[in-house]
C-alpha atoms as a PDB file:
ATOM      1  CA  UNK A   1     132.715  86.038  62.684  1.00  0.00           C
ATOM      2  CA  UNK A   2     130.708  82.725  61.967  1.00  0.00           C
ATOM      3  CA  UNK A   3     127.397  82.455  60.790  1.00  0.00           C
ATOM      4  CA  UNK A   4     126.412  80.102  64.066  1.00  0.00           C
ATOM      5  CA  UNK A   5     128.342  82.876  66.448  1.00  0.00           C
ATOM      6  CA  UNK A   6     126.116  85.450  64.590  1.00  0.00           C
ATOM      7  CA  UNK A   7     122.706  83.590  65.253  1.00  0.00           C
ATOM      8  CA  UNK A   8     124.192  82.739  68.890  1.00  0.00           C
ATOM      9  CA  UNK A   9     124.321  86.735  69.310  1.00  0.00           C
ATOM     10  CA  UNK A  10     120.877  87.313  67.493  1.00  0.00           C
ATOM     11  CA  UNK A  11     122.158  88.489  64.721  1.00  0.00           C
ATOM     12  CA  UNK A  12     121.447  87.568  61.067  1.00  0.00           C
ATOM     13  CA  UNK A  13     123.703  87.934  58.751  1.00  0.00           C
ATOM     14  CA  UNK A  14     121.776  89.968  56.292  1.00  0.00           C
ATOM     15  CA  UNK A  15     121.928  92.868  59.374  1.00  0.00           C
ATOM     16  CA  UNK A  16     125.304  95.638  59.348  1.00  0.00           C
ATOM     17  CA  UNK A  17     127.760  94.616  61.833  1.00  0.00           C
ATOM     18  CA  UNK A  18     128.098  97.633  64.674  1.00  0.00           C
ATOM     19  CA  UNK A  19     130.007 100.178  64.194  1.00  0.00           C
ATOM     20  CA  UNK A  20     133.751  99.773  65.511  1.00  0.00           C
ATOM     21  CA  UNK A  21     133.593 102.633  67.647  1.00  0.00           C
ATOM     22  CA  UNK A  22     131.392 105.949  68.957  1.00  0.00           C
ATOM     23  CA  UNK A  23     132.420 109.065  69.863  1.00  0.00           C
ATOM     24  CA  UNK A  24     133.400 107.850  72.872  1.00  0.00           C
ATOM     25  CA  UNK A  25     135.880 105.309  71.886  1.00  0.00           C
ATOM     26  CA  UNK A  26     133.585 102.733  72.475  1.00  0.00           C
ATOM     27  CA  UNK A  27     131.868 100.146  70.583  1.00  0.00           C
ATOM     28  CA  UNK A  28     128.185 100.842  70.419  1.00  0.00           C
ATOM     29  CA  UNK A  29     127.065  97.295  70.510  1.00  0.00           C
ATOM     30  CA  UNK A  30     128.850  96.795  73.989  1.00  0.00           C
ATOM     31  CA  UNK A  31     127.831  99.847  75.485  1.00  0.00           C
ATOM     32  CA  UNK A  32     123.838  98.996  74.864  1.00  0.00           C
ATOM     33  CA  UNK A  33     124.699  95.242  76.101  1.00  0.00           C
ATOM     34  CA  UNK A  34     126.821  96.597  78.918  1.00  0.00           C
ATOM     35  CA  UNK A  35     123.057  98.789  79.767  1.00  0.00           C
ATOM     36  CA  UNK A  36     120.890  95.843  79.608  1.00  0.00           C
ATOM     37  CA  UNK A  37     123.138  93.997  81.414  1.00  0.00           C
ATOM     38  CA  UNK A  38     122.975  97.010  84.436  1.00  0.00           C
ATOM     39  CA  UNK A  39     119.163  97.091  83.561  1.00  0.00           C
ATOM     40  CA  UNK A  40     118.582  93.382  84.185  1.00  0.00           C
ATOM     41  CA  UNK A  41     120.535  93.241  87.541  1.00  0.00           C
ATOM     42  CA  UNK A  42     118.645  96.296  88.934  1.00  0.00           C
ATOM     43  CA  UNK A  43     115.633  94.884  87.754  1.00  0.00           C
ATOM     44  CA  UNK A  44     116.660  91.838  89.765  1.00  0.00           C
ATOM     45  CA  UNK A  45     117.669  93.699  92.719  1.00  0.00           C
ATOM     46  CA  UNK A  46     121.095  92.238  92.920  1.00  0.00           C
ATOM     47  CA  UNK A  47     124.099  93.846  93.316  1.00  0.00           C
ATOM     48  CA  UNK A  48     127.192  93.821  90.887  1.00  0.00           C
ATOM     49  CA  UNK A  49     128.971  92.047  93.582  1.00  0.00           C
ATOM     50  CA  UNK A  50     126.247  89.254  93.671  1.00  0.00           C
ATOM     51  CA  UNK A  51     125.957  88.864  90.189  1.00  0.00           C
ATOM     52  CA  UNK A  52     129.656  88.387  90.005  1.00  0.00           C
ATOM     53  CA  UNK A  53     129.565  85.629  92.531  1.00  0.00           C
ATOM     54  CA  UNK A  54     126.934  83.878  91.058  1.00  0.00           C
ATOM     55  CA  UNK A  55     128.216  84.276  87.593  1.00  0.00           C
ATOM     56  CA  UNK A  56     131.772  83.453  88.544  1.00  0.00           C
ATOM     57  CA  UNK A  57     133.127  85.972  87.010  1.00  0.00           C
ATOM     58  CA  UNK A  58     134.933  89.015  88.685  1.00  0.00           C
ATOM     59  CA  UNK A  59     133.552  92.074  89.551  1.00  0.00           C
ATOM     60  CA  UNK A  60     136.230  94.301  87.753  1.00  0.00           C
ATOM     61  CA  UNK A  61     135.408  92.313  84.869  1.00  0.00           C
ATOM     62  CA  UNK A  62     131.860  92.203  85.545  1.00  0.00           C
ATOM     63  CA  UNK A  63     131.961  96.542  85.638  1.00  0.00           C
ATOM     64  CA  UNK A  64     133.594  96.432  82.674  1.00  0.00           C
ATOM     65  CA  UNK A  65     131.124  94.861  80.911  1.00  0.00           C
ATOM     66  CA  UNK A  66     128.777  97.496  82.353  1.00  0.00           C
ATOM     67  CA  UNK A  67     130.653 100.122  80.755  1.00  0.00           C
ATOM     68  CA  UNK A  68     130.976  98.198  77.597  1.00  0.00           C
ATOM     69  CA  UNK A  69     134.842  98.453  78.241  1.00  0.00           C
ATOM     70  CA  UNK A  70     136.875  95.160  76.550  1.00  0.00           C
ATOM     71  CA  UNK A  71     135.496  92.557  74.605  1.00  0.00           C
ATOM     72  CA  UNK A  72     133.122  90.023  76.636  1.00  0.00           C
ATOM     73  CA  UNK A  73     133.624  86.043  75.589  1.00  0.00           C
ATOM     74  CA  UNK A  74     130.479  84.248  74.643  1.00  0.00           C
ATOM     75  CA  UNK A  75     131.482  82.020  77.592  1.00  0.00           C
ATOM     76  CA  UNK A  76     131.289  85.129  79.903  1.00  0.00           C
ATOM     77  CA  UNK A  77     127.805  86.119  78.523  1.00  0.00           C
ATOM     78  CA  UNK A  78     126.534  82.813  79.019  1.00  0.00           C
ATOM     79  CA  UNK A  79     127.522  82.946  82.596  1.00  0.00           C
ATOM     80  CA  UNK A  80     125.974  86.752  83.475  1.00  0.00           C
ATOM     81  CA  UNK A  81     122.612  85.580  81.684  1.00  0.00           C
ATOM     82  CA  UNK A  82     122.452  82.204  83.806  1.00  0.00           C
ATOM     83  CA  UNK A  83     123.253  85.086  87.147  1.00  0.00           C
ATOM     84  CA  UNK A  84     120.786  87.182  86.253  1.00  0.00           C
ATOM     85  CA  UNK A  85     117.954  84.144  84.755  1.00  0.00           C
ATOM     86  CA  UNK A  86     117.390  85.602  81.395  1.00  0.00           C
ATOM     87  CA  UNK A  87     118.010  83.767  78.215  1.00  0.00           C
ATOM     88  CA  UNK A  88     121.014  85.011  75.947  1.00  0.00           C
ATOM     89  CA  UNK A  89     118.991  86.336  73.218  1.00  0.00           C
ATOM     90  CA  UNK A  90     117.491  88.738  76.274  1.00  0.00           C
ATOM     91  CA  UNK A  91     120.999  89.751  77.785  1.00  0.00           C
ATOM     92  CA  UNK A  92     122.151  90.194  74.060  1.00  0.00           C
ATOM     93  CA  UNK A  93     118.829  92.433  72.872  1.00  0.00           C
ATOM     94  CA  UNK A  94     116.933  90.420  70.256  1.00  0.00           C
ATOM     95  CA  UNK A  95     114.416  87.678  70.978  1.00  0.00           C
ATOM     96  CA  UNK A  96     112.579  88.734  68.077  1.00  0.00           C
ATOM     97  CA  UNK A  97     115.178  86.938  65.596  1.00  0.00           C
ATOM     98  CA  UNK A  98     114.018  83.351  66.595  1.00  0.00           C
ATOM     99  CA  UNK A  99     111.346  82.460  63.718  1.00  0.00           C
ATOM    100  CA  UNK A 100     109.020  84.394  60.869  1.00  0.00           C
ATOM    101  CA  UNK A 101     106.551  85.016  62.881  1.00  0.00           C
ATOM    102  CA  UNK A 102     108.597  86.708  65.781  1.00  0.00           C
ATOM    103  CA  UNK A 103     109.883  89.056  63.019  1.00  0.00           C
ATOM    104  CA  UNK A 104     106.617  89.592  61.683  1.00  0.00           C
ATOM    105  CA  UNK A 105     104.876  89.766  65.159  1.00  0.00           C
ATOM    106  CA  UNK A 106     108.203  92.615  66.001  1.00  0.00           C
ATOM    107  CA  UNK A 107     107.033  94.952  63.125  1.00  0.00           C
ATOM    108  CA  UNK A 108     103.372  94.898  63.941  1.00  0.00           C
ATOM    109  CA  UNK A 109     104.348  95.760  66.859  1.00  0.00           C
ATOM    110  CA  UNK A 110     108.075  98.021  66.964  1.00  0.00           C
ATOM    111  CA  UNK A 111     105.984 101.203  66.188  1.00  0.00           C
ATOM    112  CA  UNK A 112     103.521 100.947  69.054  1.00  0.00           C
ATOM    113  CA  UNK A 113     103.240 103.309  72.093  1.00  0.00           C
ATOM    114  CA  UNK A 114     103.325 102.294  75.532  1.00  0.00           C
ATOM    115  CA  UNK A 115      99.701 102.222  75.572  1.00  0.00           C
ATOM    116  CA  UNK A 116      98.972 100.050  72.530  1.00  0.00           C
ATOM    117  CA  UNK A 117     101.240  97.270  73.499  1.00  0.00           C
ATOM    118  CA  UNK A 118      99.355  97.248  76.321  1.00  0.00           C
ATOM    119  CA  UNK A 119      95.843  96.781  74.402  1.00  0.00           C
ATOM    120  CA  UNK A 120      98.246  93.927  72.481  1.00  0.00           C
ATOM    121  CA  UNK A 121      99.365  92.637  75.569  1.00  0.00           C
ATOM    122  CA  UNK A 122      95.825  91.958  77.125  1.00  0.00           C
ATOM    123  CA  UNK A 123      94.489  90.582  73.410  1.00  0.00           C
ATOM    124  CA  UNK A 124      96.644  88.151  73.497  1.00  0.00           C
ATOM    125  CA  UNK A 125      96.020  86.975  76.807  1.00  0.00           C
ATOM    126  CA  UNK A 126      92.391  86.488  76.044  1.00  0.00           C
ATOM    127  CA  UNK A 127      93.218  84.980  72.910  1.00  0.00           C
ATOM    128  CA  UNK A 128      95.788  82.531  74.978  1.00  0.00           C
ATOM    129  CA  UNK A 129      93.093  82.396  77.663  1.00  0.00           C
ATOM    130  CA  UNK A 130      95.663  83.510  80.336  1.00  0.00           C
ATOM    131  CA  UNK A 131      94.281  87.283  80.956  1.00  0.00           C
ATOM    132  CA  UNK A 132      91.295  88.972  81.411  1.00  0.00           C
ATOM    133  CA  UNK A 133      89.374  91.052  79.654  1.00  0.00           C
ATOM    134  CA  UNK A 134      90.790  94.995  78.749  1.00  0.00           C
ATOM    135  CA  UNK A 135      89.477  97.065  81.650  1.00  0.00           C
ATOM    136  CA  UNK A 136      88.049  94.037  83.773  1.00  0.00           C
ATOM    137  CA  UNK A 137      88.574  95.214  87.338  1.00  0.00           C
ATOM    138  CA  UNK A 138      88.756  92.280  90.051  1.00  0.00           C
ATOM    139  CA  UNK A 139      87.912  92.091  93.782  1.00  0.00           C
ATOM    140  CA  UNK A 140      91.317  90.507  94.311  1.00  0.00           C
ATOM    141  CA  UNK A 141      93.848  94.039  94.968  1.00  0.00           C
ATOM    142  CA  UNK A 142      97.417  93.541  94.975  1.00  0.00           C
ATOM    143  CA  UNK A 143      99.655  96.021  96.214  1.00  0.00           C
ATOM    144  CA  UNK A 144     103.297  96.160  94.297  1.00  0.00           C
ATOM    145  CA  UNK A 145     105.951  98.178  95.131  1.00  0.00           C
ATOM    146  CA  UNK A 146     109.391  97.777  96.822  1.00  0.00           C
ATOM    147  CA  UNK A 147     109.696  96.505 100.572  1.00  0.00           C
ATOM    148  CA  UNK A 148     108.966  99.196 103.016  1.00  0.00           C
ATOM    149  CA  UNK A 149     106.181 100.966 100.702  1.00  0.00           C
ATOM    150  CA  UNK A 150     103.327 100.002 103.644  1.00  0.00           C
ATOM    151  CA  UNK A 151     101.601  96.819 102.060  1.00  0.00           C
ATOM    152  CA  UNK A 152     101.783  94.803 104.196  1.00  0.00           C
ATOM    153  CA  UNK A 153     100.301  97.606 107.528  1.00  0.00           C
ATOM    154  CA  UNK A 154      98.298  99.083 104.513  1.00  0.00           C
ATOM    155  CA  UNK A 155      97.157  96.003 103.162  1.00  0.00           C
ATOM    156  CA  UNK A 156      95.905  94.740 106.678  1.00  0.00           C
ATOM    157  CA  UNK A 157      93.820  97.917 107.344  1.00  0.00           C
ATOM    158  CA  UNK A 158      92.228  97.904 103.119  1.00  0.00           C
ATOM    159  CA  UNK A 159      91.307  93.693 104.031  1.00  0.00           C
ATOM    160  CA  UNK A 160      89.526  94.391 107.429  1.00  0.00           C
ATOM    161  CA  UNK A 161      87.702  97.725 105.668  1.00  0.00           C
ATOM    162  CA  UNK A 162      86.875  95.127 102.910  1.00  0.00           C
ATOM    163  CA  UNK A 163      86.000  92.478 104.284  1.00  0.00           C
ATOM    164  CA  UNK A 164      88.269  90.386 102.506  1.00  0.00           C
ATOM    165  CA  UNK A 165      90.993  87.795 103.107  1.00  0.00           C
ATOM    166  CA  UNK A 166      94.449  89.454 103.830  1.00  0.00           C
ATOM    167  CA  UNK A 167      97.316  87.106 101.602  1.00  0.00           C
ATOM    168  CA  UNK A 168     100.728  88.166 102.293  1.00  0.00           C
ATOM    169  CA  UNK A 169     102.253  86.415  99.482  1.00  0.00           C
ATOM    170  CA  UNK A 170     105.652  85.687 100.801  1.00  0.00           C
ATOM    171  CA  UNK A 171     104.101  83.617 103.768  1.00  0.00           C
ATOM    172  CA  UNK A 172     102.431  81.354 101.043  1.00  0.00           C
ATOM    173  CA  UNK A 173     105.877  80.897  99.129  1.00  0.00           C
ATOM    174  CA  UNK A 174     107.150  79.959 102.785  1.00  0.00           C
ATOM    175  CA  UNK A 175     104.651  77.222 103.080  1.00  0.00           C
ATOM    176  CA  UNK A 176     105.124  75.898  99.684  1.00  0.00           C
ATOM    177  CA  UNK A 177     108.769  75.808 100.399  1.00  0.00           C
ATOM    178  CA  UNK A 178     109.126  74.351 104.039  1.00  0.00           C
ATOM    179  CA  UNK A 179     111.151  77.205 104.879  1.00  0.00           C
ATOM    180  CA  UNK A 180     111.734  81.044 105.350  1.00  0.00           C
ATOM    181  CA  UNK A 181     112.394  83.255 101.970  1.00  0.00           C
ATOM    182  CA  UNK A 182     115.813  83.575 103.319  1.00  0.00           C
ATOM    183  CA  UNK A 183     116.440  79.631 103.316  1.00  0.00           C
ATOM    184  CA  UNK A 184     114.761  79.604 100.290  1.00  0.00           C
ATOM    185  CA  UNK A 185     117.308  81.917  98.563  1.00  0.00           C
ATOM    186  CA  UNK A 186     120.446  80.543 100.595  1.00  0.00           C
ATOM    187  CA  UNK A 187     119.938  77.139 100.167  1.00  0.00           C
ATOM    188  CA  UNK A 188     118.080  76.862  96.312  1.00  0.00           C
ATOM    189  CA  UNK A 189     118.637  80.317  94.543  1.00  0.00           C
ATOM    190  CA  UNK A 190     116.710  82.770  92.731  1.00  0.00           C
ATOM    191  CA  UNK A 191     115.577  80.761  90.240  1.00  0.00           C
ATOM    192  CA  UNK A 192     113.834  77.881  92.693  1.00  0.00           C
ATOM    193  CA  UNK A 193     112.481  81.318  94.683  1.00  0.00           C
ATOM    194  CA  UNK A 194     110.827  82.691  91.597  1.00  0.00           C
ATOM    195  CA  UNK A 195     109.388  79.103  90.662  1.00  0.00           C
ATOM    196  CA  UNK A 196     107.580  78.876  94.527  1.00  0.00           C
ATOM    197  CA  UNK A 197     106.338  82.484  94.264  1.00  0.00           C
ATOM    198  CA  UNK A 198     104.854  81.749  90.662  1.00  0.00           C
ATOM    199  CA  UNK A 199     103.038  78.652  92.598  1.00  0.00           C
ATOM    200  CA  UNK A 200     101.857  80.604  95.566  1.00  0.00           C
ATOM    201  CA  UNK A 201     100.371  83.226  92.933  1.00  0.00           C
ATOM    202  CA  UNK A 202      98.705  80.814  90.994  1.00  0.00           C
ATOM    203  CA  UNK A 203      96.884  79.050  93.881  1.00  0.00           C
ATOM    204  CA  UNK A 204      95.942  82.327  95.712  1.00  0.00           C
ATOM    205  CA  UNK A 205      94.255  83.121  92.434  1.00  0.00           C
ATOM    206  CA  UNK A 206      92.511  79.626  92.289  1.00  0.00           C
ATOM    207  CA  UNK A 207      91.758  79.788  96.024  1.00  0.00           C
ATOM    208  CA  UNK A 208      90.644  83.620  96.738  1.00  0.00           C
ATOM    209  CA  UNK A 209      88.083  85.653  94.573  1.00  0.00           C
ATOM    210  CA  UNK A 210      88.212  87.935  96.906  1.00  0.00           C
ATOM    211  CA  UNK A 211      91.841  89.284  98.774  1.00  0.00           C
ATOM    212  CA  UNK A 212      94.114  92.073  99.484  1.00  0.00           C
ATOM    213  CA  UNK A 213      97.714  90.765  98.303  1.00  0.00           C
ATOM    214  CA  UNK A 214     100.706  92.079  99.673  1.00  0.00           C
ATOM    215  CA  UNK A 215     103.181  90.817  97.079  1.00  0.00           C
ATOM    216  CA  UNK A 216     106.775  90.196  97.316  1.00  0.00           C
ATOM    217  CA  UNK A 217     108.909  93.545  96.043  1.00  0.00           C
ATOM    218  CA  UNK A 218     110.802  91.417  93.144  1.00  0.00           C
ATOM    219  CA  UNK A 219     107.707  89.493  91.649  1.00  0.00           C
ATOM    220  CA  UNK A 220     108.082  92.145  88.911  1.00  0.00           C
ATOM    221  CA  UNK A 221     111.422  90.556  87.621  1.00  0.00           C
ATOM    222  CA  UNK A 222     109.193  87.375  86.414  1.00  0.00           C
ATOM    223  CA  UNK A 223     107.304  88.292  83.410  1.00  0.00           C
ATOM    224  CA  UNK A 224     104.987  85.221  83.666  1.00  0.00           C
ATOM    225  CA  UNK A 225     103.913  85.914  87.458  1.00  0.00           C
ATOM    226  CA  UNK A 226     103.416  89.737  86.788  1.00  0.00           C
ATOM    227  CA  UNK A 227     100.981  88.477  83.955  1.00  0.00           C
ATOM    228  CA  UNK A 228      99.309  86.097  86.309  1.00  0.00           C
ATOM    229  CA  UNK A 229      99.391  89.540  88.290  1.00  0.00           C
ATOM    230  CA  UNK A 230      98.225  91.839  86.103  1.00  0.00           C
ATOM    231  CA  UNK A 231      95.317  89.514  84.400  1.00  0.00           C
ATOM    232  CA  UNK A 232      93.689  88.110  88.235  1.00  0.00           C
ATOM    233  CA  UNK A 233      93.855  90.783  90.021  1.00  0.00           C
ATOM    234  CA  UNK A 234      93.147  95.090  90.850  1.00  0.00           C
ATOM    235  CA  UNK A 235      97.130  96.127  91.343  1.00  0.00           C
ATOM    236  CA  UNK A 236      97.837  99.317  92.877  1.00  0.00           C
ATOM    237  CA  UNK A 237     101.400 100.293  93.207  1.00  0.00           C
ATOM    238  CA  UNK A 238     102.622 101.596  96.903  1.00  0.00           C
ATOM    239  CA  UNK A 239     105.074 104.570  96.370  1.00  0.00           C
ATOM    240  CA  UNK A 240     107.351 105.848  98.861  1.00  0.00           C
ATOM    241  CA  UNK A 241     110.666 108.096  98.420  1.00  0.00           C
ATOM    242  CA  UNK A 242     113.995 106.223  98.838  1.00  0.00           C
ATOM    243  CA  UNK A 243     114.767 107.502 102.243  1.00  0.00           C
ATOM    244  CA  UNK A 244     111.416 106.134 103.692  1.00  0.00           C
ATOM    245  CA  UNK A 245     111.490 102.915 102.008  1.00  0.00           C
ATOM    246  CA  UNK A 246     115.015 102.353 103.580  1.00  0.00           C
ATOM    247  CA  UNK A 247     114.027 103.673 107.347  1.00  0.00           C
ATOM    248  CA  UNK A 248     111.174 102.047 106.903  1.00  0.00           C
ATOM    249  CA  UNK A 249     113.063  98.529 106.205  1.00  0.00           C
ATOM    250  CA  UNK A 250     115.650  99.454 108.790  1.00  0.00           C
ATOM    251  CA  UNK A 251     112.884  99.927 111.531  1.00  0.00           C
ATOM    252  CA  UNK A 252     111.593  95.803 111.179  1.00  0.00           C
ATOM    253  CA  UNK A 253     115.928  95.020 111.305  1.00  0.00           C
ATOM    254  CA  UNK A 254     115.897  93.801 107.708  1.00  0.00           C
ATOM    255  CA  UNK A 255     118.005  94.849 105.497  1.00  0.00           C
ATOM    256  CA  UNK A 256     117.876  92.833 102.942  1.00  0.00           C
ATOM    257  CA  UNK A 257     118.931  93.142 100.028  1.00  0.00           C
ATOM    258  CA  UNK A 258     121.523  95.973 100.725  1.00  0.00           C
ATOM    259  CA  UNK A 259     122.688  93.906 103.631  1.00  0.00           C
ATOM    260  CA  UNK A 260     126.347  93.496 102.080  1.00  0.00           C
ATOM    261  CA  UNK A 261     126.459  96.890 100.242  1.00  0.00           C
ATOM    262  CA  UNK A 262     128.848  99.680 101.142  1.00  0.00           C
ATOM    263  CA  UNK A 263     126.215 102.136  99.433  1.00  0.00           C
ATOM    264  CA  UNK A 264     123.108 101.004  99.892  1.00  0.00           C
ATOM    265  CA  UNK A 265     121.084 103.920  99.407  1.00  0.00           C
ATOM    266  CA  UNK A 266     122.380 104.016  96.062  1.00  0.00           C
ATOM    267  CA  UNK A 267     121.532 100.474  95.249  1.00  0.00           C
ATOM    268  CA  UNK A 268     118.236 101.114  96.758  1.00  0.00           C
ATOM    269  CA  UNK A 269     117.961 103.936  94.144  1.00  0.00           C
ATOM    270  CA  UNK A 270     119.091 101.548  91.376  1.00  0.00           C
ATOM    271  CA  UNK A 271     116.794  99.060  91.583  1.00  0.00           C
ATOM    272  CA  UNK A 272     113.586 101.448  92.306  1.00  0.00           C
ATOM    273  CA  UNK A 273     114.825 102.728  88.859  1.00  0.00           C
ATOM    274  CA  UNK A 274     114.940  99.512  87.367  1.00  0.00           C
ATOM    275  CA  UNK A 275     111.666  98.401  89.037  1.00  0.00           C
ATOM    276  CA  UNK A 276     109.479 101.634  87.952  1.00  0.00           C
ATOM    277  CA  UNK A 277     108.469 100.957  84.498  1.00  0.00           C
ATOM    278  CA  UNK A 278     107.010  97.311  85.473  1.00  0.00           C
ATOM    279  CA  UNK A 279     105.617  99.053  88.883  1.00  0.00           C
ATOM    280  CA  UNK A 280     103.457 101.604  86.613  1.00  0.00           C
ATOM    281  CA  UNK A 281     101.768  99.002  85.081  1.00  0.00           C
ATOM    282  CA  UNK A 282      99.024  98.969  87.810  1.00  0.00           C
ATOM    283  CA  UNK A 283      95.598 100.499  87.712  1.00  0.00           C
ATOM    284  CA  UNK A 284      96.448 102.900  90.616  1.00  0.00           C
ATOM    285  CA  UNK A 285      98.813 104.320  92.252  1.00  0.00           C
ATOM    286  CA  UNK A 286      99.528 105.867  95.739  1.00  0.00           C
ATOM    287  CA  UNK A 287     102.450 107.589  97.274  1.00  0.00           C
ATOM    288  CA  UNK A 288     102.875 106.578 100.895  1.00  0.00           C
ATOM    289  CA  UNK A 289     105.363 109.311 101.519  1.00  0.00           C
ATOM    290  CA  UNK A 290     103.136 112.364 101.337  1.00  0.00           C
ATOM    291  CA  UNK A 291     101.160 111.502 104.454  1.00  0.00           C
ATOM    292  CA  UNK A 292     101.051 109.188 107.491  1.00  0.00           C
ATOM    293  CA  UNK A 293      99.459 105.493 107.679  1.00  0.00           C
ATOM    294  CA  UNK A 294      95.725 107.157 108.323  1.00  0.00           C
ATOM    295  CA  UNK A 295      95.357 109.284 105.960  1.00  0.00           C
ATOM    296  CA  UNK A 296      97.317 106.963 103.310  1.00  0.00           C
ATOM    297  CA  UNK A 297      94.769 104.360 104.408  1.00  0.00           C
ATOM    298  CA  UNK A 298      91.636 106.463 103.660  1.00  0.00           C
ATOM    299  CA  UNK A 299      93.070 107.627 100.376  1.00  0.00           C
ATOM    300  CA  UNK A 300      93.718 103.999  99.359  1.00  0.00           C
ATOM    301  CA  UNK A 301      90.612 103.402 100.615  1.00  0.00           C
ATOM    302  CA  UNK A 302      88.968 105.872  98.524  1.00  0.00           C
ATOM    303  CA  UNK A 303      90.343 105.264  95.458  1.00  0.00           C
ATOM    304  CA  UNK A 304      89.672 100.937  95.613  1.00  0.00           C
ATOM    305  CA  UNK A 305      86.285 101.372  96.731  1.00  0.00           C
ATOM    306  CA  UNK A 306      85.675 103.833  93.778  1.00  0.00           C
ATOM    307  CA  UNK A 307      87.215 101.474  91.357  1.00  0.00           C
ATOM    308  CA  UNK A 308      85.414  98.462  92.478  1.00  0.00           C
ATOM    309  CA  UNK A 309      82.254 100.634  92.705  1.00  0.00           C
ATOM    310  CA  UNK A 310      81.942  99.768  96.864  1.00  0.00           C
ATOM    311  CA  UNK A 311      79.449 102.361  98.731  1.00  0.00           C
ATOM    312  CA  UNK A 312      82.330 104.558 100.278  1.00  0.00           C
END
């Protein structure tokens, strides 16, 4: 294999080649790509059947690079990454090849828990100057979580209780746009979707000090607006099971995005998977399945007016 191939794959040529084959037959390297790839649509909350549309590429072919089953073209691999918007060097595994200082920045860093990358993570936003300060709690809370967790009724009730501006986030990307989130996606794609939320975060943060946010399910998937996220504002993740987020979605007659899916509980299931890690990132959490509205509002209630230090 060429030395420009090798780099195209993120690969140096001082590293081992994979292994041929595991004890399954299969080539290690494309059973770990064929998992990222799965990761990264879940993550995205599209279907195999989208991706494969938007990638132009067929869904058997598609699976079987799921299952790291045949041997996936370059060509193919730049498709799926432009589907799913991640760079190659994502899709592939290893951004960390791309100068020195990546590599060096990788080792500091490879042997970190979960909760030291996080200390990282914030000291480099203040020394960027794009986060705030480890522990800084902010009278702007945004509620994550997939549609159907309750932000938006939730959110409502913890604004009026507040006193604070309600923001539903996807009514701002609507107004930036000219057009519903459906349009948006229909007519201009993910990609010019993720740029308008990114937009309507960034100006609710300029033009609010004080909000409830009811943010859009998927603004997880872009690492820069989850930063803006995670630095501006007090984030508390909205839990439910799958079964209530789905009768819960079903009740307003939307559907999306398991609209076109044969099995849409299990995609549901997929991408609450794929969301999880990212969704655990916020300073609370609450699980809006193990009680009604009331007495998930006065435990939400409870535990942002404790964290902001408001008289209860």
């Amino acid at each position: 294999m060429s030395s420009t191939i090798l780099h195209a794959l993120g690969i140096t040529p001082s590293q081992p080649m994979p292994e041929k084959t595991d004890s399954s037959g299969k080539n290690p390297f494309l059973v770990a790509l064929g998992e990222r790839v799965r990761g990264l649509r879940a993550r995205r909350g599209m279907t195999r059947k989208a991706v494969s549309i938007a990638a132009e590429v067929s869904e058997r072919h598609l699976a079987n690079l799921e299952y790291g089953e045949g041997n996936a073209s370059i060509l193919v691999l730049l498709q799926v990454a432009s589907a799913l918007q991640c760079s190659l060097a994502e899709l592939i595994g290893d951004v960390t090849t791309l100068s020195p200082e990546w590599l060096l920045i990788r080792e500091l860093l490879e042997r970190c828990d979960e909760a030291d990358l996080r200390k990282a993570r914030i000291a480099l936003g203040e020394l960027l100057g794009t986060g705030g300060a480890l522990g800084t709690v902010s009278t702007r809370v945004a509620l994550i979580g997939l549609r159907g967790a309750g932000k938006s009724a939730l959110g409502q009730m913890l604004a009026e209780d507040l006193g604070f501006p309600f923001v539903e986030l996807s009514r701002e990307i609507e107004k930036f746009a000219g057009c519903s989130v459906a349009e948006i996606q229909a007519l201009y794609g993910q990609n010019a979707y993720r740029r308008y939320e990114r937009r309507a975060m960034e100006e609710t943060i300029q033009i609010y000090p004080e909000a409830v946010i009811a943010t859009p399910g998927g603004l997880v998937s872009d690492p820069a607006t989850f930063n803006q996220l995670l630095s501006h504002c007090t984030t508390v993740w909205l839990q439910a099971d799958p079964e209530d987020h789905m009768n819960r979605v079903l009740a307003q007659g939307d559907t999306r995005p398991m609209a076109a899916s044969k099995e849409a509980m299990e995609d549901l299931k997929v991408i609450l998977a794929g969301r999880a890690a990212f969704y655990s990132k916020a300073q609370l959490t609450l699980n809006t399945s193990a009680q009604g509205l009331a007495p998930s509002f006065a435990l939400l209630r409870s535990q942002v007016r404790d964290l902001l230090q408001l008289p209860a």
